[in-house]
C-alpha atoms as a PDB file:
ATOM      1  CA  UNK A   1       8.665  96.459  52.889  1.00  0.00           C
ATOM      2  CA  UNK A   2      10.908  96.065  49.906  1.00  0.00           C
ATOM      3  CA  UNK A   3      14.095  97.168  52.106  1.00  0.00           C
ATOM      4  CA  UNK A   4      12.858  94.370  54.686  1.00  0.00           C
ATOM      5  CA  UNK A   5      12.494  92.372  51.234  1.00  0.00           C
ATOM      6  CA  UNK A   6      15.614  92.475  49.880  1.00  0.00           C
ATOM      7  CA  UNK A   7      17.308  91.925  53.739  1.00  0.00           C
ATOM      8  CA  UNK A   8      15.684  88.338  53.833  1.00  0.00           C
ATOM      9  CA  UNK A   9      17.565  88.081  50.540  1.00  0.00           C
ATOM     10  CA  UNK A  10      20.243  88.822  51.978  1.00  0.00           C
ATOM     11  CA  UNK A  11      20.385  86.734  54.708  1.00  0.00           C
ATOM     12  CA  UNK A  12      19.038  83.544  52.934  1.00  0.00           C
ATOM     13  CA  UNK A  13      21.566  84.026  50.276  1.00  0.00           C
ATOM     14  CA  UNK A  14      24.387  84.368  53.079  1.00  0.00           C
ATOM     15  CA  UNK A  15      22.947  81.583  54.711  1.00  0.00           C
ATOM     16  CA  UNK A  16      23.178  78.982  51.417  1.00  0.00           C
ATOM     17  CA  UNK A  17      26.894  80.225  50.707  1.00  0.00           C
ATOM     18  CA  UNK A  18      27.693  79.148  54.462  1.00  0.00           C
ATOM     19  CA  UNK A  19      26.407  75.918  54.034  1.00  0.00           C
ATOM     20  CA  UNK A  20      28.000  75.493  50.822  1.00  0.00           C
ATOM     21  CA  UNK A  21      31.425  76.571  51.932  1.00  0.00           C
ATOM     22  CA  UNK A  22      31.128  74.141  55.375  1.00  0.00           C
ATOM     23  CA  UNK A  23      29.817  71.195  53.111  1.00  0.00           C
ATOM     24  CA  UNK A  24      32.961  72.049  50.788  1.00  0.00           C
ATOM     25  CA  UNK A  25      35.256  72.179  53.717  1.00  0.00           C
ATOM     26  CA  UNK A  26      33.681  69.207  55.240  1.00  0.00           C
ATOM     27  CA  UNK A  27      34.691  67.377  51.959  1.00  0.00           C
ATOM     28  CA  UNK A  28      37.949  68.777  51.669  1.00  0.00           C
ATOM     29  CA  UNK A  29      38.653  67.881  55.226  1.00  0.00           C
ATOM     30  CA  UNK A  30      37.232  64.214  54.271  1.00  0.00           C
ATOM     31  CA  UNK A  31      39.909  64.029  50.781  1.00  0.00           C
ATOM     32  CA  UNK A  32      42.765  65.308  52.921  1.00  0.00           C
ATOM     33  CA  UNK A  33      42.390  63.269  56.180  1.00  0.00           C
ATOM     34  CA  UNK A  34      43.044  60.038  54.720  1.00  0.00           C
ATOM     35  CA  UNK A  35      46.499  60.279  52.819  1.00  0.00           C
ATOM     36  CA  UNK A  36      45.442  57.067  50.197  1.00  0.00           C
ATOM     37  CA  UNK A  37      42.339  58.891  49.155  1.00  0.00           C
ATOM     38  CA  UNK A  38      44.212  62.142  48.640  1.00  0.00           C
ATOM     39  CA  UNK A  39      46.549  60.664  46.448  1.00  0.00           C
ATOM     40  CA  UNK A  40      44.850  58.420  44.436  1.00  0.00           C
ATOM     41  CA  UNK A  41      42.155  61.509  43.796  1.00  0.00           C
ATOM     42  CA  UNK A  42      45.229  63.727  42.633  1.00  0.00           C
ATOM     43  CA  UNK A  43      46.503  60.956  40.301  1.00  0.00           C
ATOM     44  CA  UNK A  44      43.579  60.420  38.757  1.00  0.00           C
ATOM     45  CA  UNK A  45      43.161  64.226  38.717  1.00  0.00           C
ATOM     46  CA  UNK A  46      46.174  64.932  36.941  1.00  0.00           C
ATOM     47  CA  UNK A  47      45.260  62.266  33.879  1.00  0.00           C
ATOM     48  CA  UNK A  48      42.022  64.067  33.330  1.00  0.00           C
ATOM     49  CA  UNK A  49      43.241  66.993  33.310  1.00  0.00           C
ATOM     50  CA  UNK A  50      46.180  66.132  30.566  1.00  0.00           C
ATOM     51  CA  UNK A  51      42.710  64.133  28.572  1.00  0.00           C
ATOM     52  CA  UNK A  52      40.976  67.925  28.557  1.00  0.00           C
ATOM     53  CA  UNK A  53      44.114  70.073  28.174  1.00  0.00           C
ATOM     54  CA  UNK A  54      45.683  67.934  25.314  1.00  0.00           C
ATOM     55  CA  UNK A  55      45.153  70.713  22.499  1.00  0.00           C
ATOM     56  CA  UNK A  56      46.957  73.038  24.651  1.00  0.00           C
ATOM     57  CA  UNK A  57      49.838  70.712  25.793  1.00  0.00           C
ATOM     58  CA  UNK A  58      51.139  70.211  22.791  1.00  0.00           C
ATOM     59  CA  UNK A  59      50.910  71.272  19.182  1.00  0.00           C
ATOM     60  CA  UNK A  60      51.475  68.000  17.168  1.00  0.00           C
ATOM     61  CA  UNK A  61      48.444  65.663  15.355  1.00  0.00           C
ATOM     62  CA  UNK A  62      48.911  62.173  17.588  1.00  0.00           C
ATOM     63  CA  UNK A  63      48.135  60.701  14.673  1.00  0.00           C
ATOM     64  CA  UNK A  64      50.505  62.460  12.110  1.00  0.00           C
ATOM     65  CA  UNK A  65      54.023  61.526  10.584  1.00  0.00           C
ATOM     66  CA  UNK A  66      55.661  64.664  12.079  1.00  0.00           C
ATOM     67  CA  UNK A  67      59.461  63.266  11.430  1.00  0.00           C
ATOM     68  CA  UNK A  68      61.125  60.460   9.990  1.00  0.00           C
ATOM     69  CA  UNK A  69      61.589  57.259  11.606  1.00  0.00           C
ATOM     70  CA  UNK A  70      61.498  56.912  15.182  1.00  0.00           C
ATOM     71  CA  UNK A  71      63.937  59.375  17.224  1.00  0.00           C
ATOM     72  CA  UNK A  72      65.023  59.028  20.866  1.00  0.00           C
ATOM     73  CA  UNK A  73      63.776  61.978  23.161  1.00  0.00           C
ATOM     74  CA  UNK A  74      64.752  65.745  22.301  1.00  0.00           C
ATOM     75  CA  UNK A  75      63.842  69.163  23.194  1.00  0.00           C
ATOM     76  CA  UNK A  76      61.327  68.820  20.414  1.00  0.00           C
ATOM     77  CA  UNK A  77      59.722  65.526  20.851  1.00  0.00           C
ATOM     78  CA  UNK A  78      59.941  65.029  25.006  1.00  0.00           C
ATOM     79  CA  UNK A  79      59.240  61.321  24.517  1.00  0.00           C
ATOM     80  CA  UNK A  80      60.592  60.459  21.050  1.00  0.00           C
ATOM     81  CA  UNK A  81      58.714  59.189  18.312  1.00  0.00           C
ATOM     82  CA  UNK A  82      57.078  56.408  16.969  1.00  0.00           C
ATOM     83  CA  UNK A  83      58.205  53.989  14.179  1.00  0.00           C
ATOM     84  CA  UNK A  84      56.487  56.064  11.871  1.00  0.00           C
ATOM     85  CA  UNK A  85      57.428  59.647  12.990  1.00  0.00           C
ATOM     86  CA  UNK A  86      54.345  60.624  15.380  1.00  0.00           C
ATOM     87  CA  UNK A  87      55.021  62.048  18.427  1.00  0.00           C
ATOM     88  CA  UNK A  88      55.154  60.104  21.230  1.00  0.00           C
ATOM     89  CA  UNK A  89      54.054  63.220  24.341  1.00  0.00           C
ATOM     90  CA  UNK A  90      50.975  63.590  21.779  1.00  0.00           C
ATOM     91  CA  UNK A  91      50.244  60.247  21.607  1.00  0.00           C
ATOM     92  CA  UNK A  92      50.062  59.265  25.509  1.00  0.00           C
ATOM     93  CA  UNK A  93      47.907  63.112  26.262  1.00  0.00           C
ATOM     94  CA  UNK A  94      45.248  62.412  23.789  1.00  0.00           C
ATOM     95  CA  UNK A  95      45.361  58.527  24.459  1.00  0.00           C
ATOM     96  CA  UNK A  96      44.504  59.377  28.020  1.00  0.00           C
ATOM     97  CA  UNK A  97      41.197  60.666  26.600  1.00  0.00           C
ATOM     98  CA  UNK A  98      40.210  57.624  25.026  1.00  0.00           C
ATOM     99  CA  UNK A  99      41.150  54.919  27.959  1.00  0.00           C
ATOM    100  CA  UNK A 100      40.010  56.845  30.480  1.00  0.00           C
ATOM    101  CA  UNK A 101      36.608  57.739  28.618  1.00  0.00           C
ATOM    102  CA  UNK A 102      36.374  53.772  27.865  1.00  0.00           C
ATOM    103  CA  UNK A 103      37.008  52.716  31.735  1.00  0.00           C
ATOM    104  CA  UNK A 104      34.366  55.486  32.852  1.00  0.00           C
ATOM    105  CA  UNK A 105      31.750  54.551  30.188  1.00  0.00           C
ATOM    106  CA  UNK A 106      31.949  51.018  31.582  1.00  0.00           C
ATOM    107  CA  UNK A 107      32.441  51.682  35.037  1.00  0.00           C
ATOM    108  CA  UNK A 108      29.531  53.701  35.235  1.00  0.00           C
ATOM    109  CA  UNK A 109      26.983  51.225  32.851  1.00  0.00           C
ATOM    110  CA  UNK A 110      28.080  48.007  35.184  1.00  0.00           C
ATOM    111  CA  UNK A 111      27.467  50.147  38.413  1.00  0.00           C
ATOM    112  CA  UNK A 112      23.779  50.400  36.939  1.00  0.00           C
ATOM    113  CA  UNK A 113      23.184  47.078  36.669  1.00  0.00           C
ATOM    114  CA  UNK A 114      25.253  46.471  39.914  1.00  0.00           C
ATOM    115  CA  UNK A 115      22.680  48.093  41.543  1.00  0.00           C
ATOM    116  CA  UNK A 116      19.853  47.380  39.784  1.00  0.00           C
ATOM    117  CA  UNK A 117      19.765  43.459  39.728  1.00  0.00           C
ATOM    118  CA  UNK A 118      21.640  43.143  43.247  1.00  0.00           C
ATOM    119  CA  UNK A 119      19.016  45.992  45.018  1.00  0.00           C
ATOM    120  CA  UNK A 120      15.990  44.681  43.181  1.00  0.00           C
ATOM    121  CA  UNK A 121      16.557  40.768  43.460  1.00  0.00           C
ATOM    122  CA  UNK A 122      17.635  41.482  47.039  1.00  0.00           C
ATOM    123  CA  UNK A 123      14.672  43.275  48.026  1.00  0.00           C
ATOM    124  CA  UNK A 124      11.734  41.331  45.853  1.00  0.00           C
ATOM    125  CA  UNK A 125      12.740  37.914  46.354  1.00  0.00           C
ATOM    126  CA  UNK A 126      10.485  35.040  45.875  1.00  0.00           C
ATOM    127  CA  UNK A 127      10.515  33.821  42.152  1.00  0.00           C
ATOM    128  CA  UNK A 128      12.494  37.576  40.696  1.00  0.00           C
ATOM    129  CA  UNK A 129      14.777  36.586  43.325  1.00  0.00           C
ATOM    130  CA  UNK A 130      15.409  32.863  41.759  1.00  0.00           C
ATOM    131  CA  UNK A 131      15.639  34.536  38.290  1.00  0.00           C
ATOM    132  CA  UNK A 132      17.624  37.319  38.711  1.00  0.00           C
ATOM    133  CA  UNK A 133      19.861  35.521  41.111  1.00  0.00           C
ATOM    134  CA  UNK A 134      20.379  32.967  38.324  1.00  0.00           C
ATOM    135  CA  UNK A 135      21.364  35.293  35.387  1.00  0.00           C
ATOM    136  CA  UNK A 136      23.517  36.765  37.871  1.00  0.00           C
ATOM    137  CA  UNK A 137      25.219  33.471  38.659  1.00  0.00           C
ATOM    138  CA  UNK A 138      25.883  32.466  34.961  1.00  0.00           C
ATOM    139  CA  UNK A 139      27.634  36.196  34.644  1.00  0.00           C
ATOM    140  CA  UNK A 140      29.632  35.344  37.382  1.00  0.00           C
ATOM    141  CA  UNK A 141      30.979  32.063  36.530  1.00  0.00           C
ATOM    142  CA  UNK A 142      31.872  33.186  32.809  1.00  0.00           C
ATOM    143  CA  UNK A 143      35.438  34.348  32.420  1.00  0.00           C
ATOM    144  CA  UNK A 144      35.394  37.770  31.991  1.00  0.00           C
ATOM    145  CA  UNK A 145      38.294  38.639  30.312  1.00  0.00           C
ATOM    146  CA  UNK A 146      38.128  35.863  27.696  1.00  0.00           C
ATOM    147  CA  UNK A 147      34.432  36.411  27.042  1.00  0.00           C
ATOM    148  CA  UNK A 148      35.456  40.573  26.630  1.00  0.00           C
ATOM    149  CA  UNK A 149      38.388  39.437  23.910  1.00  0.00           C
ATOM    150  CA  UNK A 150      35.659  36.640  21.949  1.00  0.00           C
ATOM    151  CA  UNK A 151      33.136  39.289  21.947  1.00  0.00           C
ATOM    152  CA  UNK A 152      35.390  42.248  21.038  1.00  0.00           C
ATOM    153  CA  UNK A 153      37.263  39.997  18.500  1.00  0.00           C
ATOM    154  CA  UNK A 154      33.450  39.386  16.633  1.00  0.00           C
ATOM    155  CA  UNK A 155      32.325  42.844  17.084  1.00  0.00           C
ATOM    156  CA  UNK A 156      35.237  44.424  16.213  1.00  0.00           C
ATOM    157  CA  UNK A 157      35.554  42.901  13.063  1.00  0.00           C
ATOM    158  CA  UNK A 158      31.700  43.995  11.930  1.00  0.00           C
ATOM    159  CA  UNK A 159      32.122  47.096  13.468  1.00  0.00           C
ATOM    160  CA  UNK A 160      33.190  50.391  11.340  1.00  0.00           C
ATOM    161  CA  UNK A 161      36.871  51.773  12.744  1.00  0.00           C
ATOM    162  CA  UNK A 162      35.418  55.037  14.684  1.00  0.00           C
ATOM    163  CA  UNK A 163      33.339  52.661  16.761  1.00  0.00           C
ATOM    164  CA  UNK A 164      35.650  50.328  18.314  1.00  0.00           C
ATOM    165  CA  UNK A 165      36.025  52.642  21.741  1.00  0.00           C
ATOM    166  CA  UNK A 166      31.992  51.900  21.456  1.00  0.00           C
ATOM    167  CA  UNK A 167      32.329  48.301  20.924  1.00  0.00           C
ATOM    168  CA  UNK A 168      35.085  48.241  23.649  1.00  0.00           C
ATOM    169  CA  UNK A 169      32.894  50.214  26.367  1.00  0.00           C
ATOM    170  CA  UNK A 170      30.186  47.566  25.959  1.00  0.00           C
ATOM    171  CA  UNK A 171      31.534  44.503  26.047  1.00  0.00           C
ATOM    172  CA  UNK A 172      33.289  45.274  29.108  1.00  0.00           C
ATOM    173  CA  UNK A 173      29.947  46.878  30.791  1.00  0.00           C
ATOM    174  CA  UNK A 174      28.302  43.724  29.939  1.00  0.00           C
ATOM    175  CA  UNK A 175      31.260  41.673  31.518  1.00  0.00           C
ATOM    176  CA  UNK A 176      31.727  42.881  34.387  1.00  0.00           C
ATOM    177  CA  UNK A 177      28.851  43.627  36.636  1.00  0.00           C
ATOM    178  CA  UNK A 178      28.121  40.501  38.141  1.00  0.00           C
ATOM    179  CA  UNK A 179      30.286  40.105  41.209  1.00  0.00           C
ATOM    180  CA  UNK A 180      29.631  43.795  42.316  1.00  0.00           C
ATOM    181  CA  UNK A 181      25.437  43.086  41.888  1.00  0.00           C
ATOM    182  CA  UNK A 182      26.519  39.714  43.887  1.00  0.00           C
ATOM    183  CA  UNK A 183      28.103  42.027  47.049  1.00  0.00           C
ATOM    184  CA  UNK A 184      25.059  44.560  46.545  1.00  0.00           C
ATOM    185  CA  UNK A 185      22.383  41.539  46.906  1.00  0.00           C
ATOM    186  CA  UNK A 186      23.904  40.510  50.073  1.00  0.00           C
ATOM    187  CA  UNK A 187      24.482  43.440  51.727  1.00  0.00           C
ATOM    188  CA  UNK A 188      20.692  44.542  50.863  1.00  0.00           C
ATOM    189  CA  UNK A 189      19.371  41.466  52.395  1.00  0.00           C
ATOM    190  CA  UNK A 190      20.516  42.172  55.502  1.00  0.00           C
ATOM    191  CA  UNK A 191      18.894  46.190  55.020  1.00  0.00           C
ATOM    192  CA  UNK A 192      16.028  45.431  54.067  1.00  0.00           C
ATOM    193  CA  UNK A 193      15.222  43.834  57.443  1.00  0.00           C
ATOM    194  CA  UNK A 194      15.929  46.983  59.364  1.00  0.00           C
ATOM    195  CA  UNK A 195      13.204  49.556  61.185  1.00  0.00           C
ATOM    196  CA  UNK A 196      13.584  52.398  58.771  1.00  0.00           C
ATOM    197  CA  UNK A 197      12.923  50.020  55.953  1.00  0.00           C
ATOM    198  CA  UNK A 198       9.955  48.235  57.737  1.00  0.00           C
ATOM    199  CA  UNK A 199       8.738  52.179  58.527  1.00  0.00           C
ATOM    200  CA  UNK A 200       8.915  53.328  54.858  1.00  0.00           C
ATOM    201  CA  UNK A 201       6.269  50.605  54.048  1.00  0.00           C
ATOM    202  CA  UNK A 202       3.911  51.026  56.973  1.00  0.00           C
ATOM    203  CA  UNK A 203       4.170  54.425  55.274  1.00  0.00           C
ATOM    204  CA  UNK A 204       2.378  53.086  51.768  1.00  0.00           C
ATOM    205  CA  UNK A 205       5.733  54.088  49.897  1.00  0.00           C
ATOM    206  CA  UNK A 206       6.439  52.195  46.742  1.00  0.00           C
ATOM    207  CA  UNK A 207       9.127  49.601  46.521  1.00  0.00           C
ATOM    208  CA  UNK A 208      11.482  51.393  43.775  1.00  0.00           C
ATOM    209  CA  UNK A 209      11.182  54.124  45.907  1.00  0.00           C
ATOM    210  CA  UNK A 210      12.219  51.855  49.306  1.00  0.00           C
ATOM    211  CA  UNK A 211      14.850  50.564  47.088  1.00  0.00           C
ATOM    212  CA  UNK A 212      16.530  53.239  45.761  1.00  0.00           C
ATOM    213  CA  UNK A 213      15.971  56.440  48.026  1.00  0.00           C
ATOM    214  CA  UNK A 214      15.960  54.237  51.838  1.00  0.00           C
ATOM    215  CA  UNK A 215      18.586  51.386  51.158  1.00  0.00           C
ATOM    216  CA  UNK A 216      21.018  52.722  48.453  1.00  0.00           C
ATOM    217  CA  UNK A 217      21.873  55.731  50.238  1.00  0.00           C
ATOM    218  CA  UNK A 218      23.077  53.190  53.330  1.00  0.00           C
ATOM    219  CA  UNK A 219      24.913  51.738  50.557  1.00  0.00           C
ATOM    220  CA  UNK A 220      26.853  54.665  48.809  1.00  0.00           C
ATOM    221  CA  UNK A 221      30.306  53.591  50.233  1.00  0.00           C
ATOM    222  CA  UNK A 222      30.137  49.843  49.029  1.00  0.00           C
ATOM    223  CA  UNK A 223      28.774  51.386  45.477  1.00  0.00           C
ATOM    224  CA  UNK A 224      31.447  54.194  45.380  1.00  0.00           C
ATOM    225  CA  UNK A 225      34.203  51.032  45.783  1.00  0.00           C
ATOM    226  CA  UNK A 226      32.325  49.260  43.440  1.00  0.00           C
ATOM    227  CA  UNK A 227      32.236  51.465  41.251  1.00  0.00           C
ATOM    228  CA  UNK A 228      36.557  52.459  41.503  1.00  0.00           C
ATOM    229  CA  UNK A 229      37.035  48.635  41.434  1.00  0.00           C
ATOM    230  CA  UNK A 230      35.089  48.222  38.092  1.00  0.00           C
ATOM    231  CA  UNK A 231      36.753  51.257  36.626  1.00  0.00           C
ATOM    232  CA  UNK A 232      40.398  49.715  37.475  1.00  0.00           C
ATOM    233  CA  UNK A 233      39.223  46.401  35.456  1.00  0.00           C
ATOM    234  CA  UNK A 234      37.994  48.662  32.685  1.00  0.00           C
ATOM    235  CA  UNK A 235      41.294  50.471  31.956  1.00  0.00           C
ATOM    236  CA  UNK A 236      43.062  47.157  32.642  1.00  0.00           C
ATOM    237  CA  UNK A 237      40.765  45.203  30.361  1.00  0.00           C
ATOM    238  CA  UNK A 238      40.665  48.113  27.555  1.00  0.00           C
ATOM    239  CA  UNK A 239      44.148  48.098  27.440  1.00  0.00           C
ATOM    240  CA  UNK A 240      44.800  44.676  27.358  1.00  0.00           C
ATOM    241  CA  UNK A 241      42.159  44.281  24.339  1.00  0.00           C
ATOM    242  CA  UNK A 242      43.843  47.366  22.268  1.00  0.00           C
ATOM    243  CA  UNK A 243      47.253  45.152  23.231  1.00  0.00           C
ATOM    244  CA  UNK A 244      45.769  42.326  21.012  1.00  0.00           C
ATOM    245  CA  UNK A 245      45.041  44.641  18.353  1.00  0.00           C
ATOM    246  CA  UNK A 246      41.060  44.470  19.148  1.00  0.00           C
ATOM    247  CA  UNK A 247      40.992  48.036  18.855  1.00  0.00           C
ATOM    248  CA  UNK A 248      41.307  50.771  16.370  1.00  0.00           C
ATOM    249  CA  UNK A 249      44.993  50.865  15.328  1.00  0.00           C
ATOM    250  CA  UNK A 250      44.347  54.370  13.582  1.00  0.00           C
ATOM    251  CA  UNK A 251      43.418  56.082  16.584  1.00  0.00           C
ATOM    252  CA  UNK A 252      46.475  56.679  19.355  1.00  0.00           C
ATOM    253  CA  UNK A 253      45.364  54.828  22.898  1.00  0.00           C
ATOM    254  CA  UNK A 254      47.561  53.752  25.576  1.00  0.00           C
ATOM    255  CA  UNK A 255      46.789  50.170  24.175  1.00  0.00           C
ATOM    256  CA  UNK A 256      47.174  50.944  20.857  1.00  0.00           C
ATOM    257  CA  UNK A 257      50.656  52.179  21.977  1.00  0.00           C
ATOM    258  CA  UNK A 258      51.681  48.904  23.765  1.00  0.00           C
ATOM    259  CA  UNK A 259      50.109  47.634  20.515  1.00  0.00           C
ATOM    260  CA  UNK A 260      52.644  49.272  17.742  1.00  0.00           C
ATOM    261  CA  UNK A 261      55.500  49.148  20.309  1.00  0.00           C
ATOM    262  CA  UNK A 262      54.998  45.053  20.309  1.00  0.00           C
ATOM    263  CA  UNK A 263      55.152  44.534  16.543  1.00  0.00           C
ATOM    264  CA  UNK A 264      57.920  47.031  15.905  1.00  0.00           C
ATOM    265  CA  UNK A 265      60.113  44.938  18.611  1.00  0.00           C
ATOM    266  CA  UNK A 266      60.531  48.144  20.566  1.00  0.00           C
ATOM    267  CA  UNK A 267      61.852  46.435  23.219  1.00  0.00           C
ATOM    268  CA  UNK A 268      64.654  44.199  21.448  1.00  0.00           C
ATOM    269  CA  UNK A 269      65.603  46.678  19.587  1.00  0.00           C
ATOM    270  CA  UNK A 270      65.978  48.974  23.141  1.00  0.00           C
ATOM    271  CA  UNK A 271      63.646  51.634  21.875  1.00  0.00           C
ATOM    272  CA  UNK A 272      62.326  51.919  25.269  1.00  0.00           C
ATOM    273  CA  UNK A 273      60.665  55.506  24.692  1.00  0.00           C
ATOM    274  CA  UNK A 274      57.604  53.667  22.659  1.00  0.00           C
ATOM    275  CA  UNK A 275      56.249  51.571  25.517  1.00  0.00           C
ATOM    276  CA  UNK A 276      57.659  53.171  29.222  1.00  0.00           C
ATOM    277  CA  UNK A 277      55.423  56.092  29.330  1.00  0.00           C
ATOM    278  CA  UNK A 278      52.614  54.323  28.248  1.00  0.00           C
ATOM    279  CA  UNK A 279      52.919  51.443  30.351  1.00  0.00           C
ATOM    280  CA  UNK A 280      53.785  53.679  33.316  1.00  0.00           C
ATOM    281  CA  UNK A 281      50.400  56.069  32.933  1.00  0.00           C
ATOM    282  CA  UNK A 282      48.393  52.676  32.961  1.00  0.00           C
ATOM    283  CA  UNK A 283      50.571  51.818  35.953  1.00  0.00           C
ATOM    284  CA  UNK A 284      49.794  55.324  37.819  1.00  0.00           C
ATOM    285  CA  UNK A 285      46.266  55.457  36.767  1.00  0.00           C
ATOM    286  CA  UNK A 286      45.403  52.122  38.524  1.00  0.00           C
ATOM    287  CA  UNK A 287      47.452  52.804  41.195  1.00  0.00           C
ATOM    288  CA  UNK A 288      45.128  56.121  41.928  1.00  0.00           C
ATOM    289  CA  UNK A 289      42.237  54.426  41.265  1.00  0.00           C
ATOM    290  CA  UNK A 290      43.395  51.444  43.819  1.00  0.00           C
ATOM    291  CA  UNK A 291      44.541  54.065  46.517  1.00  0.00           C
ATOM    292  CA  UNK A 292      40.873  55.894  46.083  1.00  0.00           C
ATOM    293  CA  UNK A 293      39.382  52.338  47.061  1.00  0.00           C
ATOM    294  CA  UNK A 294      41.420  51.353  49.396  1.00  0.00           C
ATOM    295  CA  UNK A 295      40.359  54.965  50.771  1.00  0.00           C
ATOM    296  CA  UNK A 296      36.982  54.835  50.788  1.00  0.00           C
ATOM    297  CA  UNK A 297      37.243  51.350  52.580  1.00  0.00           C
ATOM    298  CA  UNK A 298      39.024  53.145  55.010  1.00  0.00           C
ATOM    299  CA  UNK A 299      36.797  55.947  55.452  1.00  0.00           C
ATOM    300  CA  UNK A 300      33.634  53.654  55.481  1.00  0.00           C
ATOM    301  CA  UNK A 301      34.645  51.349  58.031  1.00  0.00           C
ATOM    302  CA  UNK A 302      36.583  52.509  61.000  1.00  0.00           C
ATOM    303  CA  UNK A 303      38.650  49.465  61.874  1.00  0.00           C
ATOM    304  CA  UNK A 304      40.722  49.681  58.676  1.00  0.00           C
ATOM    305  CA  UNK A 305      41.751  53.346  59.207  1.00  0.00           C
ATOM    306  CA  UNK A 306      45.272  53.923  60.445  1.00  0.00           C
ATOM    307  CA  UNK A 307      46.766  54.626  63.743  1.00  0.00           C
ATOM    308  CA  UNK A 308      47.922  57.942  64.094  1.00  0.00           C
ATOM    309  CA  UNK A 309      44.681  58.891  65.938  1.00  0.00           C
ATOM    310  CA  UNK A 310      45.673  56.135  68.459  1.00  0.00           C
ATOM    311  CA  UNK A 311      49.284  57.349  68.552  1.00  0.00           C
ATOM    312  CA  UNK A 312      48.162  60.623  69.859  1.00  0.00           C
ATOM    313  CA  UNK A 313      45.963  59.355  72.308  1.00  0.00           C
ATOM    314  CA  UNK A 314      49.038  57.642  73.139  1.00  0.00           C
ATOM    315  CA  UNK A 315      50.812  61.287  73.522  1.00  0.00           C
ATOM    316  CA  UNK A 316      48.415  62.639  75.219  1.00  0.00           C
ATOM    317  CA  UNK A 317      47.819  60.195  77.791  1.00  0.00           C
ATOM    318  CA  UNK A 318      51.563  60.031  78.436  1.00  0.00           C
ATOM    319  CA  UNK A 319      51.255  64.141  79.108  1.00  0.00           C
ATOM    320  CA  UNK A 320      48.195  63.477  81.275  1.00  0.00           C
ATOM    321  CA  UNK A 321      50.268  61.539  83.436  1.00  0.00           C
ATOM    322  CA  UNK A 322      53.390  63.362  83.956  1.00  0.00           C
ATOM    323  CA  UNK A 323      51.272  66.065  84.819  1.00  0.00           C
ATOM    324  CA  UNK A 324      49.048  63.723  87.339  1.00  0.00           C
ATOM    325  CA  UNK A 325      53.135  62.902  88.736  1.00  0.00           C
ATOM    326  CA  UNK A 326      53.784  67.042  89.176  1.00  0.00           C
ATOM    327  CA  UNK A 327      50.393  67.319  90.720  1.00  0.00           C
ATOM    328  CA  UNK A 328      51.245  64.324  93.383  1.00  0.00           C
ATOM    329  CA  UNK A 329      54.631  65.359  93.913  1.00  0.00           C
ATOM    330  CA  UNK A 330      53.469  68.963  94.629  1.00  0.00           C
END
């Protein structure tokens, strides 16, 4: 009995491994079938993985006169130094950790209320409908990026200096969620009409659970774009608020960066080292995240995918026929 046991062990356990390592291939196939998504997830890859491996990248405090003055690149300092002697490669590996920390905090916080207010008012209708719809609207018509500077610019300055990121993170949640709970509302009006929907309640189950375990999951694509076109505004927005000095100038960002590089005149002066890299790892990063959502559009509906299944249709009906022409002239 215990032999017989520890086979059915056996087997089960060999049986969850092969359904893990199919449902991993399956995804890998997915990532590497469509070359924008495969990019813009090793792009994005790459800055997270400078954010974690900072400490072991490089030795120098980002926030620490190491020389004196700012230097062009060297063997020492790969990307120069600041005005005031910090190193620059420092800087931009454990800025990385704050922007992209920022753009994720917010990205993720709008996507709640994305889905929240556009699945619920969607779904409900009838007076919630009329309300939510409504604070939704006024959202939508505010201007989002003037808003985020008025708000940052009067939290900021009652806020202590280690909670700017904070301050940051929240006014851009808070500022950004509208349109995406807009698309969400009308896409779940059209779901919530469908049989499987109209089954669940014949079924006694409760509306939360209708909303959020039968029509989000037909919904994961438009939230997983959502969500990678929120994140893209975040950076953007976070960067362009640090730019204006909104943030803390203590604490080395990519913004902050841009920041010091503006009011030393880095690029009159033709110190181009303080503001390139920066300005090209916000470049790269939204690029990634823009090829990832371009990718998932891609992958979710089939008419925007590219043609090279088409082309080798096209190859292989041209083979089909030359050998229909050998057959007939046989």
């Amino acid at each position: 009995m215990q032999v017989t046991h520890s086979t059915d062990q056996d087997v089960n356990s060999s049986t969850m491994l092969d359904r893990a390592i199919g449902r991993g291939n399956s995804i890998l196939v997915t990532i590497t079938s469509n070359p924008k998504f495969a990019v813009g997830i090793g792009i994005v890859a790459f800055f997270v993985l400078i954010a974690l491996a900072a400490p072991l990248l490089t030795p120098y405090n980002p926030d620490a006169s190491i020389v004196t003055g700012s230097q062009p690149p060297s063997p020492a300092h790969i990307f120069g130094t600041t005005g005031l002697g910090q190193d620059m490669f420092a800087q931009l590996v454990y800025g990385a950790r704050i922007t992209i920390s920022i753009g994720f905090i917010a990205a993720i916080g709008s996507t709640a209320l994305q889905v929240f207010f556009g699945l619920t008012s969607a779904y409900f209708g009838g007076l919630i409908d009329e309300v939510l719809s409504l604070l939704i609207n006024v959202f939508l018509v505010l201007p989002g990026l003037p808003l985020a500077i008025v708000l940052a610019s009067l939290a900021s300055a009652n806020a202590a200096a280690n909670k700017n990121e904070i301050v940051i993170a929240l006014v851009l949640l808070f500022t950004s969620w509208s349109y995406g709970a807009r698309v969400l509302r009308a896409q779940t009006l059209s779901l919530k009409e469908r049989e499987f929907v109209t089954a669940a309640r014949s079924m006694g189950e409760t509306p939360f659970r209708i909303i959020f375990a039968e029509i989000l999951p037909n919904e994961v694509a438009l939230v997983a774009s959502t969500f990678v076109g929120t994140f893209v505004y975040a950076v953007g927005a976070e960067v362009a608020l640090e730019f204006l000095g909104l943030g803390d100038t203590s604490r080395a960002s990519w913004g902050e960066i841009l920041y010091w590089a503006q009011i030393n005149a880095a690029l009159i002066v033709g110190k181009w080292w303080q503001f390139v890299p920066a300005g090209l790892c916000v470049a790269l990063l939204c690029a990634g995240l823009t090829f990832i959502n371009f990718g998932i559009d891609e992958l979710a509906n089939p008419r925007l995918r590219s043609e090279r299944p088409l082309r080798r249709r096209g190859l292989s009906g041209k083979g089909e026929n030359e050998s229909r022409k050998k057959k007939i002239l046989v």
